[in-house]
C-alpha atoms as a PDB file:
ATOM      1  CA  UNK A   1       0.000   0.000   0.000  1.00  0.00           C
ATOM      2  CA  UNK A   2       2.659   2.519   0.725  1.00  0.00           C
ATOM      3  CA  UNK A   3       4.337   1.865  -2.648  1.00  0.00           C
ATOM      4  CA  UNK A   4       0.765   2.904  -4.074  1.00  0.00           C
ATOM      5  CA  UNK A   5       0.726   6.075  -2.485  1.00  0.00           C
ATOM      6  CA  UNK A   6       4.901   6.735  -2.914  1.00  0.00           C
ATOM      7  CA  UNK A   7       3.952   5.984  -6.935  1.00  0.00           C
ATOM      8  CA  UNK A   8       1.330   8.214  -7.017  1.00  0.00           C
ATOM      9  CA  UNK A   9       2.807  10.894  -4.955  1.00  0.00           C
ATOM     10  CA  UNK A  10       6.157  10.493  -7.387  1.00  0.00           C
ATOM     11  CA  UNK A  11       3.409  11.010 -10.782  1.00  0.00           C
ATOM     12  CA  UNK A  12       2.051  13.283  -9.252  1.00  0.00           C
ATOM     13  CA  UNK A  13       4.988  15.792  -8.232  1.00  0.00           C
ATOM     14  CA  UNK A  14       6.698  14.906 -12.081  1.00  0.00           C
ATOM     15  CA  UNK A  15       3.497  16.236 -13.368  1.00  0.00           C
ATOM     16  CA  UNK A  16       3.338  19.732 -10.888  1.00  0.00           C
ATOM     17  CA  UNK A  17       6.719  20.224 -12.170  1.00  0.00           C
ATOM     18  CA  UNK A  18       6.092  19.830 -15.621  1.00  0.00           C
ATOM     19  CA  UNK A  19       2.931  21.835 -15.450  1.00  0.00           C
ATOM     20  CA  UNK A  20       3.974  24.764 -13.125  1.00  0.00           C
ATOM     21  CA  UNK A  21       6.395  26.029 -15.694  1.00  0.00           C
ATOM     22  CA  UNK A  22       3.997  26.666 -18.321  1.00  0.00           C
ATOM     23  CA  UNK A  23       1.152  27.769 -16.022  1.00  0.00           C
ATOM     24  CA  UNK A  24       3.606  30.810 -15.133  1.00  0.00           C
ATOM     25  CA  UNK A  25       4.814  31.050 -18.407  1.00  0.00           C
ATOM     26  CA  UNK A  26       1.018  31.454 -19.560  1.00  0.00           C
ATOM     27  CA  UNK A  27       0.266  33.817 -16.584  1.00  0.00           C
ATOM     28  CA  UNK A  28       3.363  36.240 -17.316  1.00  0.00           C
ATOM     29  CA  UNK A  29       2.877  36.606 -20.496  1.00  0.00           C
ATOM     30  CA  UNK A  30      -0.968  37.590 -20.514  1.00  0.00           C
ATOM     31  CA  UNK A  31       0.022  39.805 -18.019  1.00  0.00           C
ATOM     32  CA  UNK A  32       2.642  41.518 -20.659  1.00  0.00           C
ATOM     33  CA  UNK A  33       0.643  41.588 -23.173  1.00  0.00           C
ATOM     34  CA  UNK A  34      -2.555  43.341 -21.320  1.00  0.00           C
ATOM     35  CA  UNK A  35      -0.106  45.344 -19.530  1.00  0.00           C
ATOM     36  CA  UNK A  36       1.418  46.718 -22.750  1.00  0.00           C
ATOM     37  CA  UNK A  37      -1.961  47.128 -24.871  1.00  0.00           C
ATOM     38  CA  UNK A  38      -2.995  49.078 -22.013  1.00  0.00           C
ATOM     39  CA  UNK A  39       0.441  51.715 -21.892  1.00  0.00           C
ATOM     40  CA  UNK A  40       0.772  51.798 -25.713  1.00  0.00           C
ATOM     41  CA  UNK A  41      -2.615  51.922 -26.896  1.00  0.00           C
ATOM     42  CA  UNK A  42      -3.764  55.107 -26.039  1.00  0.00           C
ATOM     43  CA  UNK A  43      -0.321  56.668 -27.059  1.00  0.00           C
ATOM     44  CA  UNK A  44      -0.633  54.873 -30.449  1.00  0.00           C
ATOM     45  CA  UNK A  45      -3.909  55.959 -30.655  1.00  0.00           C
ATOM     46  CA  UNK A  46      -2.866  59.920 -29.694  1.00  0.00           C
ATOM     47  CA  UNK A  47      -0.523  59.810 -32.318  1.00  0.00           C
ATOM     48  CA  UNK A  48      -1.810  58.252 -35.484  1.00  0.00           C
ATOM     49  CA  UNK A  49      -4.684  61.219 -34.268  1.00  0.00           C
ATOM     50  CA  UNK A  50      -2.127  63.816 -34.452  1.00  0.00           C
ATOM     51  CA  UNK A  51      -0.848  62.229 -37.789  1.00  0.00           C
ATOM     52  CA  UNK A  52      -4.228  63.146 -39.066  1.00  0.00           C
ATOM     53  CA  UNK A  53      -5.201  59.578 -38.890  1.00  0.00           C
ATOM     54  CA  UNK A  54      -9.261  59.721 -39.122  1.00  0.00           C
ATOM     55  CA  UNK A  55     -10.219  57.352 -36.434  1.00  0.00           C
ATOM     56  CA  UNK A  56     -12.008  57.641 -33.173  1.00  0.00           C
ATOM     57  CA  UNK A  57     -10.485  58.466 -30.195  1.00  0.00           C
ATOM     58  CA  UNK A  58     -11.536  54.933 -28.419  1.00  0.00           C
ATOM     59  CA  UNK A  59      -9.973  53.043 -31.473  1.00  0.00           C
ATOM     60  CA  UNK A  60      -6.902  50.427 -29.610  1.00  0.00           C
ATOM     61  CA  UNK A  61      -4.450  48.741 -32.238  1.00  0.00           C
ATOM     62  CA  UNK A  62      -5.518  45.217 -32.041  1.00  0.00           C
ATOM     63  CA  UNK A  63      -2.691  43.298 -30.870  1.00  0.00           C
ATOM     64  CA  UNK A  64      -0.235  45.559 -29.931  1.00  0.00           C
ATOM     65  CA  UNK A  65       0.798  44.283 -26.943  1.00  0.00           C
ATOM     66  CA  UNK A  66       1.299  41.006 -28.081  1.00  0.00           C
ATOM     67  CA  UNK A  67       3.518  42.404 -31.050  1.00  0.00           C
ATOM     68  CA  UNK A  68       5.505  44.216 -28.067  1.00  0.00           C
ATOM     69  CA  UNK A  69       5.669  41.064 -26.229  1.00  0.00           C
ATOM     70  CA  UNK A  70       7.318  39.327 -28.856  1.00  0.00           C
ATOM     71  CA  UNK A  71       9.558  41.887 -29.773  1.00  0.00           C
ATOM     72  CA  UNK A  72      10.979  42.328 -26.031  1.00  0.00           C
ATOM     73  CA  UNK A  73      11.729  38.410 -25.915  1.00  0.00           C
ATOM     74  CA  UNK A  74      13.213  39.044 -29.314  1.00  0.00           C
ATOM     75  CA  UNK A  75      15.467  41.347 -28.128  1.00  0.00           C
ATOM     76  CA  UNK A  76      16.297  39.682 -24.779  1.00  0.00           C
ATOM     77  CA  UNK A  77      17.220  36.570 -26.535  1.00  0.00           C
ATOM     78  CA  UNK A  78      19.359  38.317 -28.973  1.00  0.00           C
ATOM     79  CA  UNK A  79      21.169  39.884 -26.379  1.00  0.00           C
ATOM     80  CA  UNK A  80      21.765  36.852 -24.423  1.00  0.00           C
ATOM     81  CA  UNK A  81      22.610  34.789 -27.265  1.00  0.00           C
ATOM     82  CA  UNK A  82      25.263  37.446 -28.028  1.00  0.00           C
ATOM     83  CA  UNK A  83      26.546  38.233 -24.459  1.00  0.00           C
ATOM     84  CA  UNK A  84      26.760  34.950 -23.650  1.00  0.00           C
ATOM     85  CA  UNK A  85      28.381  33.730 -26.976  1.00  0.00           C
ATOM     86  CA  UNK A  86      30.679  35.872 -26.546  1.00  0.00           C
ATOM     87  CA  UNK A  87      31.760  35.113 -23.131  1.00  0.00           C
ATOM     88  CA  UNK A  88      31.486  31.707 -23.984  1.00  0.00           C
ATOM     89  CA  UNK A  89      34.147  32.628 -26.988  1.00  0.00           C
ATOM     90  CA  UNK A  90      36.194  34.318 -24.282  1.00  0.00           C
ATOM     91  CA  UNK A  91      36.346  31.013 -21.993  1.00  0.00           C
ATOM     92  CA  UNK A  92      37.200  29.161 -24.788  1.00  0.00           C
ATOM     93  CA  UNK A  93      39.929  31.435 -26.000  1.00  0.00           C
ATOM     94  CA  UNK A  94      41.118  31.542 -22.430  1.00  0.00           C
ATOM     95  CA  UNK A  95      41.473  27.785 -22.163  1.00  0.00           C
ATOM     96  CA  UNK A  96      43.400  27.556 -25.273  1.00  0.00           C
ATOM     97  CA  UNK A  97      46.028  29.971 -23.993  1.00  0.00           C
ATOM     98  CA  UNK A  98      46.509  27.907 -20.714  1.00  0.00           C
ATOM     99  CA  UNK A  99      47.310  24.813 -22.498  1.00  0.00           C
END
């Protein structure tokens, strides 16, 4: 019986860990996305208005702020793949010079 309940408990746990990545994942990224519709909206809105854009003053650019989203994980990956390719080419280099 207490195998039973050790295998379950084990399934179990594998399966909190698998899905509590991707709930938060999920959760931060909504919260980007509404987040940044709501801050650049209104300013998109405010200028395509002083462009002479004819649109209403409620109009919102439908998916802004998952455009935004996007293009700030773009950016952070570049970085990192940079910074850290590059550091990586420095440990490298480094370990070559010791041998």
């Amino acid at each position: 019986m207490r195998t039973v309940f050790h295998k379950i408990r084990r399934i179990f746990l594998a399966g909190l860990l698998v899905s509590l990545p991707l709930v938060i994942t999920i959760v931060v990224f909504k919260f980007a996305f509404e987040t940044l519709d709501n801050l650049l909206g209104p300013l998109i809105t405010r200028l395509l208005i002083e462009l002479g854009v004819p649109i209403v003053q409620t109009f919102q650019v439908p998916g802004l702020g998952v455009i935004a989203t996007l293009a700030i994980v773009f950016f952070i990956g570049l970085f990192t793949t940079n910074f850290v390719g590059r550091k990586t080419l420095k440990i490298g280099e480094w370990v070559v010079t010791q041998i």
